[in-house]
PDB file of N, CA and C in Angstrom:
ATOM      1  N   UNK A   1      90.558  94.656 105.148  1.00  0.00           N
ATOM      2  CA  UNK A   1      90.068  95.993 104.901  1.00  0.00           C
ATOM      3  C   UNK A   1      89.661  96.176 103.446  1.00  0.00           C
ATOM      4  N   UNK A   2      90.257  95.879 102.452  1.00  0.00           N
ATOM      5  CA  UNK A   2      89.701  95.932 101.320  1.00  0.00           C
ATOM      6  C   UNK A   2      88.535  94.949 101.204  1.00  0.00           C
ATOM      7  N   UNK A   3      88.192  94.083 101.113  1.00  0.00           N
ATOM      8  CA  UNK A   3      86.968  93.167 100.774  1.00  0.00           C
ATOM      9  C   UNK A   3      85.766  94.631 101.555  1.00  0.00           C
ATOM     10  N   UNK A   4      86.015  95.532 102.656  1.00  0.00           N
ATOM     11  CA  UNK A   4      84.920  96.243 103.131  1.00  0.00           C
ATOM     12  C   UNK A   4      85.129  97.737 102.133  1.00  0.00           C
ATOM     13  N   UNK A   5      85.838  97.585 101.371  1.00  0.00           N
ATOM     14  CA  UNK A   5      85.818  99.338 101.026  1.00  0.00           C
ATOM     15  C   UNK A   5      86.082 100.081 101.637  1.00  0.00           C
ATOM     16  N   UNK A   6      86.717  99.806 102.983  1.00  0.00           N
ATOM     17  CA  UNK A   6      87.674 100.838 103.426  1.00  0.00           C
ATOM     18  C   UNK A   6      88.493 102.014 102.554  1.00  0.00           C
ATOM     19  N   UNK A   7      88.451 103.045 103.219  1.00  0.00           N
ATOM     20  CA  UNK A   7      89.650 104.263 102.124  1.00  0.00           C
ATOM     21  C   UNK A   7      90.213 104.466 103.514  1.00  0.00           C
ATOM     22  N   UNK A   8      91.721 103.752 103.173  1.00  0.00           N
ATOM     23  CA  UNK A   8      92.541 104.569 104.055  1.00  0.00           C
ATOM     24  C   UNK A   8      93.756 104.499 103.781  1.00  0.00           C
ATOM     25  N   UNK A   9      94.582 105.725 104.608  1.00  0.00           N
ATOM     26  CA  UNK A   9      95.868 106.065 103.949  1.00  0.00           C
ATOM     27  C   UNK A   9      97.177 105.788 104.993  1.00  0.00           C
ATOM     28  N   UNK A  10      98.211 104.913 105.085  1.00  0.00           N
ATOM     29  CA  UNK A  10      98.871 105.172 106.122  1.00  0.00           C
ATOM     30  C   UNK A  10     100.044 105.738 106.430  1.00  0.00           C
ATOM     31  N   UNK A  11      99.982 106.649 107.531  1.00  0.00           N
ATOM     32  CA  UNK A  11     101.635 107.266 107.042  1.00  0.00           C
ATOM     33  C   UNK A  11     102.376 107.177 108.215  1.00  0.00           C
ATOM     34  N   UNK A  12     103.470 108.149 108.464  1.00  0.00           N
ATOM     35  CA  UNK A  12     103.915 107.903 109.926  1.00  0.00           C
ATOM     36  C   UNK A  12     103.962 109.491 110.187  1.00  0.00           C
ATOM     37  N   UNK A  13     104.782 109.556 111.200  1.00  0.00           N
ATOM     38  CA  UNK A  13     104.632 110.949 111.748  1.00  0.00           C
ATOM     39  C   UNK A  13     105.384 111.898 110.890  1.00  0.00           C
ATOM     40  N   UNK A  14     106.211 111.448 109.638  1.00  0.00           N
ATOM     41  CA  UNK A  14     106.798 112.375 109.054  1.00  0.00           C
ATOM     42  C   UNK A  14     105.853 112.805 107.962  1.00  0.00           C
ATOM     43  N   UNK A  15     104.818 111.775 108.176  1.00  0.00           N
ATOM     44  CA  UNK A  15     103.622 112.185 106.940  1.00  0.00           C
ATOM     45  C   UNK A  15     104.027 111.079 105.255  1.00  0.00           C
ATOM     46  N   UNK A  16     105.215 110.066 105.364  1.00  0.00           N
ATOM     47  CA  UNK A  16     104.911 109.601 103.853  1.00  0.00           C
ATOM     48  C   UNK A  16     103.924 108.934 103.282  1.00  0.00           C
ATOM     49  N   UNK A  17     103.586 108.532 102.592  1.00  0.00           N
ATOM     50  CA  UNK A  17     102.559 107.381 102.061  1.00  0.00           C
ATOM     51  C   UNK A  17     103.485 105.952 102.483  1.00  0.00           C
ATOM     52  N   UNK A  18     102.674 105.399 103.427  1.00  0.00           N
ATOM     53  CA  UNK A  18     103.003 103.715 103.506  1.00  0.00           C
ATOM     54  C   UNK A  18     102.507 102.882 102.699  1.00  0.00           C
ATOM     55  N   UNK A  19     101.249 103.270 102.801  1.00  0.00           N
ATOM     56  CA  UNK A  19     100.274 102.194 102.057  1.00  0.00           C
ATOM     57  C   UNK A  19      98.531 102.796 101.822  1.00  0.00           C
ATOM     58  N   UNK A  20      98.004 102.096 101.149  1.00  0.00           N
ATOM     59  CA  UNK A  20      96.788 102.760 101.655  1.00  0.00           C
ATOM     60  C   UNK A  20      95.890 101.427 100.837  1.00  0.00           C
ATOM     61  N   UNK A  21      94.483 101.356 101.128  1.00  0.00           N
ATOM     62  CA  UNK A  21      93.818 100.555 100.760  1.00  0.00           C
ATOM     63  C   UNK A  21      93.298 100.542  98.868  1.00  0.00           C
ATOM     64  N   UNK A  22      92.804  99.808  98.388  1.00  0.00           N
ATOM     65  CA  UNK A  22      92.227  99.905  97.237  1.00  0.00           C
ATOM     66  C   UNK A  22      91.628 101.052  96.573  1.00  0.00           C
ATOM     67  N   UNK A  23      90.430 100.884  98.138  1.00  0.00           N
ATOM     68  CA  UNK A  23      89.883 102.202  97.840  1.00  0.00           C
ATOM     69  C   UNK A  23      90.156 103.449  97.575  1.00  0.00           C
ATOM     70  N   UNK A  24      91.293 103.461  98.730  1.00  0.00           N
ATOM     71  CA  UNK A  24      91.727 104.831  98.714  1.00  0.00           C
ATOM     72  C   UNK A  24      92.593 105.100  97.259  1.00  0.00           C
ATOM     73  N   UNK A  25      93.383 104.109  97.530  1.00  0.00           N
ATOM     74  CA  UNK A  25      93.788 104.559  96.107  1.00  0.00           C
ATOM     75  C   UNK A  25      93.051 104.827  94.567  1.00  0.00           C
ATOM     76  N   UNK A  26      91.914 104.498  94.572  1.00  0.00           N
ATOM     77  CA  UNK A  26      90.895 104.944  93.782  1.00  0.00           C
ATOM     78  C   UNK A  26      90.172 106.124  93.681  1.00  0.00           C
ATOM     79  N   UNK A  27      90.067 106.508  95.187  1.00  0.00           N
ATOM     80  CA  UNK A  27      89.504 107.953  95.270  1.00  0.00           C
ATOM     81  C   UNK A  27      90.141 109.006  95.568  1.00  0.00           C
ATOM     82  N   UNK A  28      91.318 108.605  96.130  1.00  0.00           N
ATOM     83  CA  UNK A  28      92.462 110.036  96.080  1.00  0.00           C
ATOM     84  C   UNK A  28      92.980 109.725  94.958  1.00  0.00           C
ATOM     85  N   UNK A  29      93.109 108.798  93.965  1.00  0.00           N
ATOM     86  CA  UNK A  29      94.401 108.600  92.941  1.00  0.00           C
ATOM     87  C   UNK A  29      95.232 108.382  93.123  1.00  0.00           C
ATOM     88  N   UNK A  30      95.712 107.700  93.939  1.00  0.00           N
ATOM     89  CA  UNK A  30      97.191 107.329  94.352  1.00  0.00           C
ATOM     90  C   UNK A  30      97.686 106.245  93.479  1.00  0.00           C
ATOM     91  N   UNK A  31      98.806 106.586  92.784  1.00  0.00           N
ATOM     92  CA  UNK A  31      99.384 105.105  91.884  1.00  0.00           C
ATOM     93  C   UNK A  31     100.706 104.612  93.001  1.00  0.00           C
ATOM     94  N   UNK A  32     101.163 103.709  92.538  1.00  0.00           N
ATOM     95  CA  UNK A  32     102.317 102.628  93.298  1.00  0.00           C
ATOM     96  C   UNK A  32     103.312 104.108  93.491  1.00  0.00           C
ATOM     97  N   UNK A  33     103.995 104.636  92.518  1.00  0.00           N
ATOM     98  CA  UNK A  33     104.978 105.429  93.104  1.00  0.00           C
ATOM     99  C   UNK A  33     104.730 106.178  94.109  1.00  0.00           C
ATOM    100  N   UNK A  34     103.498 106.220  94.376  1.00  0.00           N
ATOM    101  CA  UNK A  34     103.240 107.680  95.344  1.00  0.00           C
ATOM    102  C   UNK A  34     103.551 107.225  97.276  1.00  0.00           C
ATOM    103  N   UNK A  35     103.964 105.513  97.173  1.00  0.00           N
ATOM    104  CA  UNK A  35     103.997 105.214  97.979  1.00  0.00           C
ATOM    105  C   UNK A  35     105.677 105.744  98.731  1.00  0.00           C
ATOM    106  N   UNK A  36     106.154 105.875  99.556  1.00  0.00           N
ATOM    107  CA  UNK A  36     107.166 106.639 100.208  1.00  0.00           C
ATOM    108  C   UNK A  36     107.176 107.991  99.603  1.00  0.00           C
ATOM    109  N   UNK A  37     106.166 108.607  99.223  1.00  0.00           N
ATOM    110  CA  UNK A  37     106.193 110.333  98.853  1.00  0.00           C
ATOM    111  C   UNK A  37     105.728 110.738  99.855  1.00  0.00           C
ATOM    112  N   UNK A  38     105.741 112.326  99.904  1.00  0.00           N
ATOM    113  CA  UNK A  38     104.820 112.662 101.364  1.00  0.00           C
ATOM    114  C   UNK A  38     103.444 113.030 101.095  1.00  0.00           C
ATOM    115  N   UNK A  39     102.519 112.844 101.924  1.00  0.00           N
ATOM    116  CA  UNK A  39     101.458 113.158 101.652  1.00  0.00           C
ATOM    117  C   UNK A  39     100.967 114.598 101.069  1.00  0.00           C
ATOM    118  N   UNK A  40     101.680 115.351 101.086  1.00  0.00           N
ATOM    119  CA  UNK A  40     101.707 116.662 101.045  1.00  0.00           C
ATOM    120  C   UNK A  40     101.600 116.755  99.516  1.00  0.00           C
ATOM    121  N   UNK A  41     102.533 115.937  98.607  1.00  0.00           N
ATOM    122  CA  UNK A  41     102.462 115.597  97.216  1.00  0.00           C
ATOM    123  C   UNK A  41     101.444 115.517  96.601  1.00  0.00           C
ATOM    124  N   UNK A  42     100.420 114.492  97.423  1.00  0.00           N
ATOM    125  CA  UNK A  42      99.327 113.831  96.538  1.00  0.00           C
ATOM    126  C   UNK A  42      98.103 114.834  96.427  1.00  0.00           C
ATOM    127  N   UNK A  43      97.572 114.849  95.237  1.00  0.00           N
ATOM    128  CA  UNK A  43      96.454 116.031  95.622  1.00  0.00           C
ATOM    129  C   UNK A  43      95.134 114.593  95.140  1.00  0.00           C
ATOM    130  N   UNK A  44      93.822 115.556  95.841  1.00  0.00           N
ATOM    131  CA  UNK A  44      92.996 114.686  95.678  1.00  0.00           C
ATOM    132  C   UNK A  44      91.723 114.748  94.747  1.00  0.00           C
ATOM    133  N   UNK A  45      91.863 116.054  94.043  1.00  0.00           N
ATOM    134  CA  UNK A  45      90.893 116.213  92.895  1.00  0.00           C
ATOM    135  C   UNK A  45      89.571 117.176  93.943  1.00  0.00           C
ATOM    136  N   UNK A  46      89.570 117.040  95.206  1.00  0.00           N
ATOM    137  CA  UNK A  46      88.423 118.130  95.854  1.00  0.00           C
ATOM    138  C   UNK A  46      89.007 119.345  96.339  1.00  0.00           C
ATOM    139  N   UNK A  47      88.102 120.218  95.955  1.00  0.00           N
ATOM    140  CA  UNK A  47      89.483 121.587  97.051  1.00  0.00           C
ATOM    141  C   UNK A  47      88.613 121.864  98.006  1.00  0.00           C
ATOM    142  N   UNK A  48      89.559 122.378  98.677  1.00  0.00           N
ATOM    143  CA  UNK A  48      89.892 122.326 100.446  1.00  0.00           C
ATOM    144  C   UNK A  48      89.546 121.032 101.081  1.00  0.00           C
ATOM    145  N   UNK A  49      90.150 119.976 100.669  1.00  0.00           N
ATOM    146  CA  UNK A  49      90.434 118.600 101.049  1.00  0.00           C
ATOM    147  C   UNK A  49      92.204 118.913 101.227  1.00  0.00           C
ATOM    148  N   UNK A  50      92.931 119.271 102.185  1.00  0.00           N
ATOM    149  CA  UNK A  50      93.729 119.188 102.503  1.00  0.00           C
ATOM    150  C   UNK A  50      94.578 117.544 103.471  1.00  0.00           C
ATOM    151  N   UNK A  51      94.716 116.606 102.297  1.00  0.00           N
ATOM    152  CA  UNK A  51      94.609 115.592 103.255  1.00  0.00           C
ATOM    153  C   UNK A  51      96.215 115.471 104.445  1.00  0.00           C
ATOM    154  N   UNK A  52      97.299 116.193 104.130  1.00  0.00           N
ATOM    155  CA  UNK A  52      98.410 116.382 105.414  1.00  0.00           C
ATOM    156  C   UNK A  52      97.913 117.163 106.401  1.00  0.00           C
ATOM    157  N   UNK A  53      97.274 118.433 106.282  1.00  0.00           N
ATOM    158  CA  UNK A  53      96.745 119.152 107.554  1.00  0.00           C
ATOM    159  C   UNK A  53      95.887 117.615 108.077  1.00  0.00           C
ATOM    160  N   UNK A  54      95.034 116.941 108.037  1.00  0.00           N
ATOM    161  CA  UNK A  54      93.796 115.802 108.434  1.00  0.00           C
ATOM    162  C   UNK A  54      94.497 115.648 109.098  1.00  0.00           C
ATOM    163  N   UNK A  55      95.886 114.457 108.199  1.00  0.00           N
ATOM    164  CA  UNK A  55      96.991 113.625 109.409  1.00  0.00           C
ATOM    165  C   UNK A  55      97.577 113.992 109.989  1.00  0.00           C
ATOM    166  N   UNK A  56      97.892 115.561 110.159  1.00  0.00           N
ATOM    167  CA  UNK A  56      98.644 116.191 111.349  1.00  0.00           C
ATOM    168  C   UNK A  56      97.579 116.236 112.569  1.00  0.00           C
ATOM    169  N   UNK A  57      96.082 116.688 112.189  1.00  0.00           N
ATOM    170  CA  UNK A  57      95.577 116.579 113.199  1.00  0.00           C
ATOM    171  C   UNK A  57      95.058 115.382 113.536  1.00  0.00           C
ATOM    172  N   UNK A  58      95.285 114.092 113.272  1.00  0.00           N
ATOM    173  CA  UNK A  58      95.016 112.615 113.522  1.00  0.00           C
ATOM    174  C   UNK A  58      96.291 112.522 114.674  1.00  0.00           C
ATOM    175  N   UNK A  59      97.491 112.914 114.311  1.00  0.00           N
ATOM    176  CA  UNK A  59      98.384 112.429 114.966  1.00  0.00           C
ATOM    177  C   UNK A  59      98.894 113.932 116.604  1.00  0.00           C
ATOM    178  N   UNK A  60      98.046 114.708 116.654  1.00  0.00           N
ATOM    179  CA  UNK A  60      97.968 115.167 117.766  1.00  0.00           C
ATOM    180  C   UNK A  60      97.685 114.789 118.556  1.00  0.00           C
ATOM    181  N   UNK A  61      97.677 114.909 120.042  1.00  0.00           N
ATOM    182  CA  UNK A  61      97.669 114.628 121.269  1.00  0.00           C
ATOM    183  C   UNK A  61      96.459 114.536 121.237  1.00  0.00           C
ATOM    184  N   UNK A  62      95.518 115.683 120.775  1.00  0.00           N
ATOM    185  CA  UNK A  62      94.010 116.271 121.143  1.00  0.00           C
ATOM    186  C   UNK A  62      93.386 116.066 119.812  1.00  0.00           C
ATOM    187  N   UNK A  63      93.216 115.015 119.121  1.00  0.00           N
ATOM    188  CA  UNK A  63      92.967 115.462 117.490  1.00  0.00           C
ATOM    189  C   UNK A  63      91.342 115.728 117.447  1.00  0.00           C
ATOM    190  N   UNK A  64      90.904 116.397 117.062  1.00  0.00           N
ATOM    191  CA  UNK A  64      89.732 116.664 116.793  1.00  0.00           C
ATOM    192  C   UNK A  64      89.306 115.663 115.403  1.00  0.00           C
ATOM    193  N   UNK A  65      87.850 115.292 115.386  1.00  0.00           N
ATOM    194  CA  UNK A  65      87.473 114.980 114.365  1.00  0.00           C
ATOM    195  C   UNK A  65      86.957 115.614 113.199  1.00  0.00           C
ATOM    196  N   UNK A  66      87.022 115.366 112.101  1.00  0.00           N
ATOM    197  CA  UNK A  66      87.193 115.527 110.874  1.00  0.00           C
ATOM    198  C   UNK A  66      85.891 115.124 109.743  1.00  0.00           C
ATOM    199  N   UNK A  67      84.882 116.141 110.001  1.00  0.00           N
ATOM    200  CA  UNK A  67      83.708 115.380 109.120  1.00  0.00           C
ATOM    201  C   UNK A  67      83.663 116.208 107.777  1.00  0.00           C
ATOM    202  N   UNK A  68      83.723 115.651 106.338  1.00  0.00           N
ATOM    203  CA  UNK A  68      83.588 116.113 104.880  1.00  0.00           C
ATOM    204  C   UNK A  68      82.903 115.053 104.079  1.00  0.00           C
ATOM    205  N   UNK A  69      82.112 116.028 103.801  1.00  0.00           N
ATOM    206  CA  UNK A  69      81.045 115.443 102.578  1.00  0.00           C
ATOM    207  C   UNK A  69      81.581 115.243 101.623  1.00  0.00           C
ATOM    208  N   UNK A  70      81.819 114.421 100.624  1.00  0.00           N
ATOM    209  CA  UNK A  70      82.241 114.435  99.224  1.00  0.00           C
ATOM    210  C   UNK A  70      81.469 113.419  98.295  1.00  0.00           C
ATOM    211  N   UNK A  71      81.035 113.612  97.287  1.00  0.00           N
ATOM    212  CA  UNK A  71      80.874 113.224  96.168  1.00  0.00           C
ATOM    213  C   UNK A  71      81.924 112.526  95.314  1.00  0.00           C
ATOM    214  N   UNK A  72      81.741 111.398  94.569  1.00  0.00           N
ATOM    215  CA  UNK A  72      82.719 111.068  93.309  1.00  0.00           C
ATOM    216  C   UNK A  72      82.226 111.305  92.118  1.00  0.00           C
TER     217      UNK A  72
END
């Protein structure tokens, strides 16, 4: 996943940071400690980028998808 530039973040259902790719950690800012924090912690520099509401609705039964434009 990294060699493609993937951004992604992984958590579990309680929501912590597991891991996340290069990328991501480049474009949300995530440093090493932020890993076992909850996502709820990390902010991402865009507003109304709420990224725990996303993974709550990723991890619903019915999740709807999730389309945002952003710029760096």
């Amino acid at each position: 996943m990294a060699a493609a530039e993937m951004t992604s973040i992984f958590v579990d259902t309680r929501l912590p940071v597991k891991r996340c790719t290069p990328a991501a950690a480049r474009f949300i800012q995530l440093i090493p400690t932020d890993i076992g924090r909850p996502l709820s912690d990390t902010g991402t520099g865009f507003p109304g980028v709420e990224l725990a509401g996303y993974a709550m609705n990723a991890l619903n039964r019915h999740p709807q998808p999730i389309n945002r434009a952003m710029a760096e």
